[in-house]
PDB file of N, CA and C in Angstrom:
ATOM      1  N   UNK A   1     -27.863 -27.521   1.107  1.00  0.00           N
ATOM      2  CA  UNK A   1     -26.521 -27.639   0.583  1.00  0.00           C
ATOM      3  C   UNK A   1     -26.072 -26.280   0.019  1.00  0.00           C
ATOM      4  N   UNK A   2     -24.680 -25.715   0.058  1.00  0.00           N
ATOM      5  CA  UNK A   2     -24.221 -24.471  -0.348  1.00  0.00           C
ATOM      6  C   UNK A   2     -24.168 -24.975  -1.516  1.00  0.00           C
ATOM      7  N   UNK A   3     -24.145 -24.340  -2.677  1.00  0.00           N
ATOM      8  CA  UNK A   3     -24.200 -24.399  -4.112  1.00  0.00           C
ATOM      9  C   UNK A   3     -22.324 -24.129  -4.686  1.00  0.00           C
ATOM     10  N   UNK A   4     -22.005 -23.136  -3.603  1.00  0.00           N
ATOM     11  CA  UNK A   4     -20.456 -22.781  -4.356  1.00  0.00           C
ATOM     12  C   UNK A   4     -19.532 -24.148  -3.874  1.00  0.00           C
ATOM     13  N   UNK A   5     -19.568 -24.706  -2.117  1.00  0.00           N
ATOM     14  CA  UNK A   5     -18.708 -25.629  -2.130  1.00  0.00           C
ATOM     15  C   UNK A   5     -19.340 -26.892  -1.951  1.00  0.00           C
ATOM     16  N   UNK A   6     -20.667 -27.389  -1.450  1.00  0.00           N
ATOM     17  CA  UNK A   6     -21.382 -28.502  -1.775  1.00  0.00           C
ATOM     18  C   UNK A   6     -21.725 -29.271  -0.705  1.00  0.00           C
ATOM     19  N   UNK A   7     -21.203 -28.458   0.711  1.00  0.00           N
ATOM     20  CA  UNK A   7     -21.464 -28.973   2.024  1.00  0.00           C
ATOM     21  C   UNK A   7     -22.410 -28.299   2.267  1.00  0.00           C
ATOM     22  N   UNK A   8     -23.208 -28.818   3.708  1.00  0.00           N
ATOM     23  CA  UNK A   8     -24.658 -28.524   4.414  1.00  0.00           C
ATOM     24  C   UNK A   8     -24.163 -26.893   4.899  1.00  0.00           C
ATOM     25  N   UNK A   9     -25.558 -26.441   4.398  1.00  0.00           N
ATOM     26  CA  UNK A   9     -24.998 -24.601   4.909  1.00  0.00           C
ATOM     27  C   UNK A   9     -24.458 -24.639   6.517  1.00  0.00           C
ATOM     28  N   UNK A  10     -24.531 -25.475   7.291  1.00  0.00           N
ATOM     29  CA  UNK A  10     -24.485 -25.295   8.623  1.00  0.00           C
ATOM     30  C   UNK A  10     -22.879 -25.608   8.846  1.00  0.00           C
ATOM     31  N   UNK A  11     -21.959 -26.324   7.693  1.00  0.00           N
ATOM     32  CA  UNK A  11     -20.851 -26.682   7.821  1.00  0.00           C
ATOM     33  C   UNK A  11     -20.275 -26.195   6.925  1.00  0.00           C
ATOM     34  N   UNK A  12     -21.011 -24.592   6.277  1.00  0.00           N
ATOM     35  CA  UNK A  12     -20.257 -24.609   4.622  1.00  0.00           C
ATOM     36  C   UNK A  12     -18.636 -23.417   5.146  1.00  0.00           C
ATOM     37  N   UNK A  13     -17.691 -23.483   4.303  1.00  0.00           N
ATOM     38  CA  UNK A  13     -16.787 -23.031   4.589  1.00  0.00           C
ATOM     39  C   UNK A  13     -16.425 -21.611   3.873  1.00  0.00           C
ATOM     40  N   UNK A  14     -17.528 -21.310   2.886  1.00  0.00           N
ATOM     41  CA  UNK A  14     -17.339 -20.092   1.691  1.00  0.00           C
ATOM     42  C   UNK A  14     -17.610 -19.413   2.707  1.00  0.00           C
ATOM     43  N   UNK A  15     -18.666 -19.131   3.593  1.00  0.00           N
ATOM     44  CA  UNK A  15     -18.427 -18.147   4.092  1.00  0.00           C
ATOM     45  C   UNK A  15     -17.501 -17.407   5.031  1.00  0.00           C
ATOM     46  N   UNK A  16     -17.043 -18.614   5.660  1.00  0.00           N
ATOM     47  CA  UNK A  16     -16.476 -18.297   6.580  1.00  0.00           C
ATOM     48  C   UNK A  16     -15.044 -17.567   6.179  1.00  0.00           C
ATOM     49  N   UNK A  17     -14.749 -18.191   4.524  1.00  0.00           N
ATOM     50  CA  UNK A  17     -13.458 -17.831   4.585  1.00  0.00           C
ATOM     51  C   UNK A  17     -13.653 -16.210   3.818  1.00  0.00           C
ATOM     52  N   UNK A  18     -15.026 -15.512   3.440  1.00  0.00           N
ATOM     53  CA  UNK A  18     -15.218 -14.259   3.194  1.00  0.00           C
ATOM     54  C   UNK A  18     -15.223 -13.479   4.117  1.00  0.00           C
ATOM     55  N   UNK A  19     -15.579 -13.909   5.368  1.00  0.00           N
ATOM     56  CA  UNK A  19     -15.644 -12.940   6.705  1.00  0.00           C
ATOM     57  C   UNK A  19     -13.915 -12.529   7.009  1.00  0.00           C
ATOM     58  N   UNK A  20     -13.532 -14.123   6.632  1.00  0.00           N
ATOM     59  CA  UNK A  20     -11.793 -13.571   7.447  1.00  0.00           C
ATOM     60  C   UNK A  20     -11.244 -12.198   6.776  1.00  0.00           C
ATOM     61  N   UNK A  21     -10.457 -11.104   7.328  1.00  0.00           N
ATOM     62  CA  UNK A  21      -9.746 -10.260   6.492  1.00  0.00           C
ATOM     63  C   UNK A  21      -9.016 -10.328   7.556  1.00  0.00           C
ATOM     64  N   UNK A  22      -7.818  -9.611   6.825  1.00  0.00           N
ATOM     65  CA  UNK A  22      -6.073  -9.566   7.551  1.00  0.00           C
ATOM     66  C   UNK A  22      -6.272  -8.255   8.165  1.00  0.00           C
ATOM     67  N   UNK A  23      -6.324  -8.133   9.070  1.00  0.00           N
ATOM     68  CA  UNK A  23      -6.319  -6.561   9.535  1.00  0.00           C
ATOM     69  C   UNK A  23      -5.009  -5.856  10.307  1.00  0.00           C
ATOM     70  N   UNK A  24      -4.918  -4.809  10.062  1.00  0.00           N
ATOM     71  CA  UNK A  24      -3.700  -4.150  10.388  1.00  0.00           C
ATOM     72  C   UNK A  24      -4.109  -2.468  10.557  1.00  0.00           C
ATOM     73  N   UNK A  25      -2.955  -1.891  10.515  1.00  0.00           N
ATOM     74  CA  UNK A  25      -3.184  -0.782  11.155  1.00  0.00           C
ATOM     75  C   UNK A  25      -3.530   0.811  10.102  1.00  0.00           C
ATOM     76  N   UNK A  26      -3.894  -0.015   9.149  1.00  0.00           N
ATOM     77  CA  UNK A  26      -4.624   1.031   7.642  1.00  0.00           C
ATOM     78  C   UNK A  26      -3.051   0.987   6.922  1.00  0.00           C
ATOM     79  N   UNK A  27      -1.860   0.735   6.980  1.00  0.00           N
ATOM     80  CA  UNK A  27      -0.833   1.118   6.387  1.00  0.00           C
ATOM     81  C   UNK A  27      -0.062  -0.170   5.624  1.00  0.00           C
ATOM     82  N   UNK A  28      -0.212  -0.081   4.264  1.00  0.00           N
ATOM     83  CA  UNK A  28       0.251  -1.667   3.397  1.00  0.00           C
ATOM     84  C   UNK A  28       1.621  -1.250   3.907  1.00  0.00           C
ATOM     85  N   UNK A  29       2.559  -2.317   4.026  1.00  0.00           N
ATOM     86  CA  UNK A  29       4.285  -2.518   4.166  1.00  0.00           C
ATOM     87  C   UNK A  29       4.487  -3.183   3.015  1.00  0.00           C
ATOM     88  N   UNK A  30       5.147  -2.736   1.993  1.00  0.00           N
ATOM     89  CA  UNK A  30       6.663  -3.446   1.113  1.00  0.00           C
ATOM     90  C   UNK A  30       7.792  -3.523   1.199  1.00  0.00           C
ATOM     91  N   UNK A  31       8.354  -4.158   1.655  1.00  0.00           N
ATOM     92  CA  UNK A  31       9.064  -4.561   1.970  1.00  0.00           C
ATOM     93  C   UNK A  31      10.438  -5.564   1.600  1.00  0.00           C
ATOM     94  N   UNK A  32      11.350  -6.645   1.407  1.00  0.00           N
ATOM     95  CA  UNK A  32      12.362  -7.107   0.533  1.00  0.00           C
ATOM     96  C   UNK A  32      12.922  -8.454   1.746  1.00  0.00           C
ATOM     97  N   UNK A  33      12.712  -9.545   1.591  1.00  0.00           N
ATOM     98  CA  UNK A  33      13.371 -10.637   2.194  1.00  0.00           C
ATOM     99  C   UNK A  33      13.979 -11.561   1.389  1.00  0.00           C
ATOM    100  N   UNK A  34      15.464 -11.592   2.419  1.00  0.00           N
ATOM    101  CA  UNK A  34      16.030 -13.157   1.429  1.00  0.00           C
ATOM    102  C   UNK A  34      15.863 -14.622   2.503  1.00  0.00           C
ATOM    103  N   UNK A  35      15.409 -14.296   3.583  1.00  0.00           N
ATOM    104  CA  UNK A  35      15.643 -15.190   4.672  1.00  0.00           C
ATOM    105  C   UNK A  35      14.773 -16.268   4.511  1.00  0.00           C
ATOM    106  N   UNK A  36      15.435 -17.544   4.520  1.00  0.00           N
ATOM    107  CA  UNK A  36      15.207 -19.244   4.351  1.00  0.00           C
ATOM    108  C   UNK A  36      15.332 -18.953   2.920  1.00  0.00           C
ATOM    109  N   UNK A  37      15.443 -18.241   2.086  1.00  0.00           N
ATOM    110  CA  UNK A  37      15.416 -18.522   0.620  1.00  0.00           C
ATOM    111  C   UNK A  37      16.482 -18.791  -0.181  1.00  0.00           C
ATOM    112  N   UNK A  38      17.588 -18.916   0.997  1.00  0.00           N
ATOM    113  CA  UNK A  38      18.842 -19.229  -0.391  1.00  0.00           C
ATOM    114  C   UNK A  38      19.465 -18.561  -0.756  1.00  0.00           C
ATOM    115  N   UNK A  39      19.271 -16.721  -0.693  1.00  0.00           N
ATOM    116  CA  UNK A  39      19.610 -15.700  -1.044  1.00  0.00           C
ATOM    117  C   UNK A  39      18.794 -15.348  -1.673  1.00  0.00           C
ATOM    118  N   UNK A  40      17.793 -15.784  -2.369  1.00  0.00           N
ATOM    119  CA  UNK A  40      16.889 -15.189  -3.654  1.00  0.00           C
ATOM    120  C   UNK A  40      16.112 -14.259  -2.369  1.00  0.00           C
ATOM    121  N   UNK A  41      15.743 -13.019  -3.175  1.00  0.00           N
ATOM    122  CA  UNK A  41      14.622 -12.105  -2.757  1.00  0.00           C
ATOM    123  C   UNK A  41      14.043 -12.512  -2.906  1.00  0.00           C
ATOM    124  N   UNK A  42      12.804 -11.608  -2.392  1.00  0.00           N
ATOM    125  CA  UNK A  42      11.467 -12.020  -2.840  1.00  0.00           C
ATOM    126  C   UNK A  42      10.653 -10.064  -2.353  1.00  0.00           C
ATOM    127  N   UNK A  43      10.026  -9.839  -2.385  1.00  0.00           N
ATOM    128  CA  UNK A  43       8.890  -8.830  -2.520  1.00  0.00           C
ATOM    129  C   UNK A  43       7.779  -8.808  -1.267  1.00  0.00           C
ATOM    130  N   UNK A  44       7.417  -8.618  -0.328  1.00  0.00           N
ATOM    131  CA  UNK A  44       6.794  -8.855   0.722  1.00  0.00           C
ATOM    132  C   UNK A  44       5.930  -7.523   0.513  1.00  0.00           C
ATOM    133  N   UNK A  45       4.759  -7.847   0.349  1.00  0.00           N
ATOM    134  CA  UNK A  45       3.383  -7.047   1.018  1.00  0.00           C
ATOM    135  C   UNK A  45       2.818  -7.397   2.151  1.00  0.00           C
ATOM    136  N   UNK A  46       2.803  -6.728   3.274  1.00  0.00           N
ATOM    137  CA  UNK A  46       1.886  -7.172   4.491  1.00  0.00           C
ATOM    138  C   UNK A  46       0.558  -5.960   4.753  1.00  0.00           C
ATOM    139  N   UNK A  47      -0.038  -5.929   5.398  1.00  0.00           N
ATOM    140  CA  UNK A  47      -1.294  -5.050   5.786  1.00  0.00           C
ATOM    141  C   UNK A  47      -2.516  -4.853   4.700  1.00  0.00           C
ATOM    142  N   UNK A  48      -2.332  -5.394   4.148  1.00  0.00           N
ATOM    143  CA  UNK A  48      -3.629  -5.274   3.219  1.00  0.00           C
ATOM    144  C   UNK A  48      -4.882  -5.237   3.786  1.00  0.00           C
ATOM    145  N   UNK A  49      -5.740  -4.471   3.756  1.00  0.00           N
ATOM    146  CA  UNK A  49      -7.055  -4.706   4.793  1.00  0.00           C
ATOM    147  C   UNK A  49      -8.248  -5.725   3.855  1.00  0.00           C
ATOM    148  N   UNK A  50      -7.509  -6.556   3.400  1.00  0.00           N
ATOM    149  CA  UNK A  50      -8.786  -8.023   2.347  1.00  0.00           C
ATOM    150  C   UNK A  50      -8.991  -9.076   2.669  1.00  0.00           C
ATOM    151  N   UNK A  51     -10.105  -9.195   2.317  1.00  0.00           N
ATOM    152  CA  UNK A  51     -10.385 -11.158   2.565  1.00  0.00           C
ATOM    153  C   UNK A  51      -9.197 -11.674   1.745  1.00  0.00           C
ATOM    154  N   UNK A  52      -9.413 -13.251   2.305  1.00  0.00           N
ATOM    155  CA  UNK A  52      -8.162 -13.904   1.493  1.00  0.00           C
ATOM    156  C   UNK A  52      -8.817 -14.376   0.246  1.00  0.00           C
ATOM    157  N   UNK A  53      -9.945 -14.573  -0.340  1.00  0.00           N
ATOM    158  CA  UNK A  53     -10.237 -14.497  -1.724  1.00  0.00           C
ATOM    159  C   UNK A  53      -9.533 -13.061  -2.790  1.00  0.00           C
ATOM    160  N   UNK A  54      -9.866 -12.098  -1.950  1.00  0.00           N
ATOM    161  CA  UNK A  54      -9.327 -10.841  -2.760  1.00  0.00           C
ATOM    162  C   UNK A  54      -7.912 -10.742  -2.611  1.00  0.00           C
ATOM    163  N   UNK A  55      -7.337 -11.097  -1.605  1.00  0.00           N
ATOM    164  CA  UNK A  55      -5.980 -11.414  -1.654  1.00  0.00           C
ATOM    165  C   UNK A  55      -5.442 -11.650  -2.434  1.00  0.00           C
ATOM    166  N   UNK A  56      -5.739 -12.830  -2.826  1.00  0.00           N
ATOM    167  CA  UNK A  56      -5.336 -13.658  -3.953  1.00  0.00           C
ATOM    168  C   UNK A  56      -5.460 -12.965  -5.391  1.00  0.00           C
ATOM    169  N   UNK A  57      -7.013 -12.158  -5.331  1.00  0.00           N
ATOM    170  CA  UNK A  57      -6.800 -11.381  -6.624  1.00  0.00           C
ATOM    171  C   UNK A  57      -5.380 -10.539  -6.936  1.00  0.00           C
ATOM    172  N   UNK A  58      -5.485  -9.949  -5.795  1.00  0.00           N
ATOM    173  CA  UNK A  58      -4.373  -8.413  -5.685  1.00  0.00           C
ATOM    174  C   UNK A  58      -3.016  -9.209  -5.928  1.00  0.00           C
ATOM    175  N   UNK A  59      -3.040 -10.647  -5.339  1.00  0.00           N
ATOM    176  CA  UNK A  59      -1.733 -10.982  -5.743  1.00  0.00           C
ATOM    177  C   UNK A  59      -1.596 -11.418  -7.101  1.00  0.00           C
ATOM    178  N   UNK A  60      -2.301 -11.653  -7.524  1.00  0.00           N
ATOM    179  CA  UNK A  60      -2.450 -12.300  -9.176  1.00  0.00           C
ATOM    180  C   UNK A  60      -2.414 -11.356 -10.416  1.00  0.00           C
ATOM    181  N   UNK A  61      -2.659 -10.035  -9.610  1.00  0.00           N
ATOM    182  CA  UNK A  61      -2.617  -8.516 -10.358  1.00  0.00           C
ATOM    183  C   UNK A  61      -1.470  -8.443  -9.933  1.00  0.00           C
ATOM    184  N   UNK A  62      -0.883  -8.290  -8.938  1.00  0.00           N
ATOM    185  CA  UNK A  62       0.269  -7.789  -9.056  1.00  0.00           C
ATOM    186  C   UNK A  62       1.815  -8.735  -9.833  1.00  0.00           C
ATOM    187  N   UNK A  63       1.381  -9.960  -9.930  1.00  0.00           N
ATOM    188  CA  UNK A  63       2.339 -10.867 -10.482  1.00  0.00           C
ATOM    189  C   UNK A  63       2.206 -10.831 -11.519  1.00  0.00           C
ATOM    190  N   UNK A  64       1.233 -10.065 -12.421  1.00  0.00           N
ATOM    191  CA  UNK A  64       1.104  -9.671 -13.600  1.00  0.00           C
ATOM    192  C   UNK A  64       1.551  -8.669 -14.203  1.00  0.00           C
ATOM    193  N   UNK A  65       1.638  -7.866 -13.256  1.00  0.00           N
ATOM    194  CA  UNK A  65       2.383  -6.250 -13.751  1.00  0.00           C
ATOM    195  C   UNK A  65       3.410  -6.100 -13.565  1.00  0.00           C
ATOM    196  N   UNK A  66       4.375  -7.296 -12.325  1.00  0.00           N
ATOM    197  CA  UNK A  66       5.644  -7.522 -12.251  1.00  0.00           C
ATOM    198  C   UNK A  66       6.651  -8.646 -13.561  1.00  0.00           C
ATOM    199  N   UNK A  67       5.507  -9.245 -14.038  1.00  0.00           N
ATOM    200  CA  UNK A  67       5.944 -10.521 -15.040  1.00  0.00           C
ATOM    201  C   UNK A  67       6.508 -11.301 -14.518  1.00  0.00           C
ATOM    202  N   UNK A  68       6.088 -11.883 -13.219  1.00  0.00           N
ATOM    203  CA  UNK A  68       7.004 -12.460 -12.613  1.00  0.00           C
ATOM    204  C   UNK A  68       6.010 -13.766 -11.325  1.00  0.00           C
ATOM    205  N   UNK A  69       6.335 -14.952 -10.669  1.00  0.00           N
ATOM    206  CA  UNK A  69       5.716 -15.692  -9.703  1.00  0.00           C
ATOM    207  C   UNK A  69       5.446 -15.220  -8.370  1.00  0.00           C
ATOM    208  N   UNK A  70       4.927 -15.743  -7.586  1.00  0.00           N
ATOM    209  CA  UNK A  70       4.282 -15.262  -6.564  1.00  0.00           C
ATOM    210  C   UNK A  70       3.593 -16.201  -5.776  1.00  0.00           C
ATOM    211  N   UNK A  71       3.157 -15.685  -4.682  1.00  0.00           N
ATOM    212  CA  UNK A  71       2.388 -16.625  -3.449  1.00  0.00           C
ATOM    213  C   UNK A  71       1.412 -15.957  -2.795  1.00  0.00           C
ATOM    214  N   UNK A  72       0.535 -16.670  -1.920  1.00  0.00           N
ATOM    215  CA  UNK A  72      -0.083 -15.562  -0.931  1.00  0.00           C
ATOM    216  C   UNK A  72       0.248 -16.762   0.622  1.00  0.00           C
ATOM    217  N   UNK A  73       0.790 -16.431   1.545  1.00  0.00           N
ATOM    218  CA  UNK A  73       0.965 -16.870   2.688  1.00  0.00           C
ATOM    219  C   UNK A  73       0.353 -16.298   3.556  1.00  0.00           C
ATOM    220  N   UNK A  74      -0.278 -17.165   4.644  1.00  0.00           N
ATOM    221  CA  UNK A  74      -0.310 -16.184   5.949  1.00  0.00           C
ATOM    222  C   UNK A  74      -1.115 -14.890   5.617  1.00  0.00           C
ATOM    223  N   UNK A  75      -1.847 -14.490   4.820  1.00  0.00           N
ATOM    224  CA  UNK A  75      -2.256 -13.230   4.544  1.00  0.00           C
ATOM    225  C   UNK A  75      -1.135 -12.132   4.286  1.00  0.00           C
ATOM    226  N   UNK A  76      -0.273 -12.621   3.467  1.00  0.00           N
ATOM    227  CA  UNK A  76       1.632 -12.188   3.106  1.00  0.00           C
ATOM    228  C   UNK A  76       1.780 -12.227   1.526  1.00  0.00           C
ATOM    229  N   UNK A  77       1.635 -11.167   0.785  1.00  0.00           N
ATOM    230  CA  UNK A  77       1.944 -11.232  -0.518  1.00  0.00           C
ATOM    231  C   UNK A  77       3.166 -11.664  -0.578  1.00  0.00           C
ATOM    232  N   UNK A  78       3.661 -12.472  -1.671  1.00  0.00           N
ATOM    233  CA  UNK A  78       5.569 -12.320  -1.453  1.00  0.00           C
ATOM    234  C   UNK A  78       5.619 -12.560  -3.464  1.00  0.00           C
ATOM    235  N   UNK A  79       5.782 -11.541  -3.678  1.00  0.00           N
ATOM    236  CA  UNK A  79       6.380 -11.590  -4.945  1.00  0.00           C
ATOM    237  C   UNK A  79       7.958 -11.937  -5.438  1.00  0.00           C
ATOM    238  N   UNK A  80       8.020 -12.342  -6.724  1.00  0.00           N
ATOM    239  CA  UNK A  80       9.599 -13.542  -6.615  1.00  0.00           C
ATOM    240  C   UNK A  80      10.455 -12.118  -7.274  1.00  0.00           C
ATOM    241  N   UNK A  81      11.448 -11.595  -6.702  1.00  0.00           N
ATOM    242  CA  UNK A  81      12.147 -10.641  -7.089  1.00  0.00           C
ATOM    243  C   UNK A  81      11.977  -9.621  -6.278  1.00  0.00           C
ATOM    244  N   UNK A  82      13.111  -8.345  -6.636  1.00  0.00           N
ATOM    245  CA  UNK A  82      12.927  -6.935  -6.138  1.00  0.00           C
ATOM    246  C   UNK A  82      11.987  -6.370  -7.283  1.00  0.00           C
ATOM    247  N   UNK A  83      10.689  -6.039  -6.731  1.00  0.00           N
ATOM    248  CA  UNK A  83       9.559  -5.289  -7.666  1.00  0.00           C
ATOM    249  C   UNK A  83       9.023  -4.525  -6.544  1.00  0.00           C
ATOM    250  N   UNK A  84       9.895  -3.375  -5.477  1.00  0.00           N
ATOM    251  CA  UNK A  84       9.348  -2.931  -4.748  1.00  0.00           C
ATOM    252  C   UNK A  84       8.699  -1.194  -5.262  1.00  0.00           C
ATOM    253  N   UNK A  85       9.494  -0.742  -6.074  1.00  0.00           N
ATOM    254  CA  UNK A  85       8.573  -0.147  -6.852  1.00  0.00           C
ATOM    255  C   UNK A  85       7.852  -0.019  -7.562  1.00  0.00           C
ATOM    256  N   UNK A  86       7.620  -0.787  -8.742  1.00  0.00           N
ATOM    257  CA  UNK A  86       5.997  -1.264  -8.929  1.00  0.00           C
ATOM    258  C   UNK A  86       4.967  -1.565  -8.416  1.00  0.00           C
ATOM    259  N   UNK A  87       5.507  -2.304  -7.404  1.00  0.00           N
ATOM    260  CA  UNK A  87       4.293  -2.343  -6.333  1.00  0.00           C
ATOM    261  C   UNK A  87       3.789  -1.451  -5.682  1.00  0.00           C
ATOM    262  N   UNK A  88       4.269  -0.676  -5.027  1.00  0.00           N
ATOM    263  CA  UNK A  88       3.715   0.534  -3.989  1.00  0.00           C
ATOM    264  C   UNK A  88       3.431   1.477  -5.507  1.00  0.00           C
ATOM    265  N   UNK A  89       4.104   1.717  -6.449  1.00  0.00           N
ATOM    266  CA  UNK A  89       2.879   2.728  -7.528  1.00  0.00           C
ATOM    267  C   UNK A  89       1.998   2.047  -7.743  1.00  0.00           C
ATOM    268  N   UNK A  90       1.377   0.293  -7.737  1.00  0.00           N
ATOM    269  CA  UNK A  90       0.519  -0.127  -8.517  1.00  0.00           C
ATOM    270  C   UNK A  90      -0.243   0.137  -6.759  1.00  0.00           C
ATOM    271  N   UNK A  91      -0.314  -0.301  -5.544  1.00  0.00           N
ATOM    272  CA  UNK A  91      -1.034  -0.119  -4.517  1.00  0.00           C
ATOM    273  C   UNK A  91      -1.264   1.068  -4.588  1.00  0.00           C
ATOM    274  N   UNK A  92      -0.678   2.255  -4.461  1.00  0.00           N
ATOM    275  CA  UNK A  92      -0.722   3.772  -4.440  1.00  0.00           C
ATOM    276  C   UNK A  92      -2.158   4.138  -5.352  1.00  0.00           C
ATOM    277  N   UNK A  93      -1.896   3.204  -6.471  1.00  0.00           N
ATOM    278  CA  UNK A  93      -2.715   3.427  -7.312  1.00  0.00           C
ATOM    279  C   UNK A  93      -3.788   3.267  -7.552  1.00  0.00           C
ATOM    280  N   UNK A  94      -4.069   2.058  -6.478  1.00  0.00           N
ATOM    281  CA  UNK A  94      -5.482   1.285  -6.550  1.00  0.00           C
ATOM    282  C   UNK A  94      -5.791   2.142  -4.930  1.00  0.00           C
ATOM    283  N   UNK A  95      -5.612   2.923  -4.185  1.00  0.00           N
ATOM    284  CA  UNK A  95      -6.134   3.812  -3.520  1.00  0.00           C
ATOM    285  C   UNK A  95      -5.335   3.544  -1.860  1.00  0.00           C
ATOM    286  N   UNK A  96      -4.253   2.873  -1.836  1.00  0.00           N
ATOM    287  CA  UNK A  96      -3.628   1.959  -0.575  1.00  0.00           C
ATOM    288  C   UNK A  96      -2.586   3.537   0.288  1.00  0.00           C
ATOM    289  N   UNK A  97      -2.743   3.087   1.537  1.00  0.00           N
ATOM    290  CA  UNK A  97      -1.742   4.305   2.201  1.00  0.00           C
ATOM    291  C   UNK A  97      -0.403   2.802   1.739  1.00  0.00           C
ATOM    292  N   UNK A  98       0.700   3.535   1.161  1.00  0.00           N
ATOM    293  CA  UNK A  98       1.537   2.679   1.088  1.00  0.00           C
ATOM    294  C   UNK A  98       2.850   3.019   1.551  1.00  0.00           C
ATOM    295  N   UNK A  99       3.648   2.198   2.180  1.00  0.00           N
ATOM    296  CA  UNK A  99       5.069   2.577   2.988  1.00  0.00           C
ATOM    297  C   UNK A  99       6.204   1.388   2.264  1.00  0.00           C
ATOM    298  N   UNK A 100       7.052   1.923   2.430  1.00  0.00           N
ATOM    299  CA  UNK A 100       8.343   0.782   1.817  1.00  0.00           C
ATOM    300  C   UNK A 100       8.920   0.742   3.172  1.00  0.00           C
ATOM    301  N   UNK A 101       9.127  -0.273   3.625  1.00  0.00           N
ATOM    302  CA  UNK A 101       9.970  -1.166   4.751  1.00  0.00           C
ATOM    303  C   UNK A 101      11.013  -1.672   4.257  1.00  0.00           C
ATOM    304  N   UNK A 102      11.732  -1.588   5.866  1.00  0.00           N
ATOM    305  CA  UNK A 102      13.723  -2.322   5.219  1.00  0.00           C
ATOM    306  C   UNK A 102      14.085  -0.930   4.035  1.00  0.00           C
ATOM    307  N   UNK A 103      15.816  -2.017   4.074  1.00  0.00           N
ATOM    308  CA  UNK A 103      16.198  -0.672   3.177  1.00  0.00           C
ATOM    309  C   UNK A 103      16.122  -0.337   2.364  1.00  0.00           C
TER     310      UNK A 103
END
């Protein structure tokens, strides 16, 4: 039995979901969408080269330094607001090639 989720190691799912990472082409995108939302923005990170456990960290850091909600989709940060500069200094910062997408 795996100890972290409690199924037979032969069916356990922790690992599998540590192997997944989002891969892209070394370059994070930030980016700005209002589309299906009503008009509200939102904050879009794509390319992150992380598992989706760490994903989730980076998004939970970054919804912290924005003061603001958040998601992780699809391997798709989407922070609730325009926080497109905080973000690319806080990625910049943690060592990311970072680009701003859209206008």
């Amino acid at each position: 039995m795996c100890p972290t989720c409690g199924k037979p190691v032969n069916g356990c799912i922790c690992r599998e979901t540590e192997k997944k990472t989002i891969r892209g082409n070394g370059v994070v995108r930030v980016g700005r969408e209002t589309k299906g939302r009503k008009g509200k923005g939102v904050t879009v990170i794509t390319g992150l080269p992380l598992p989706i456990a760490q994903l989730e960290d980076m998004a939970k850091q970054l919804k912290i330094k924005c003061g603001c909600g958040g998601t992780v989709k699809n391997g798709v940060i989407e922070i609730q607001g325009e926080h497109r500069d905080i973000v690319v200094e806080e990625l910049q910062r943690l060592g990311f090639n970072v680009k701003r997408s859209g206008g």
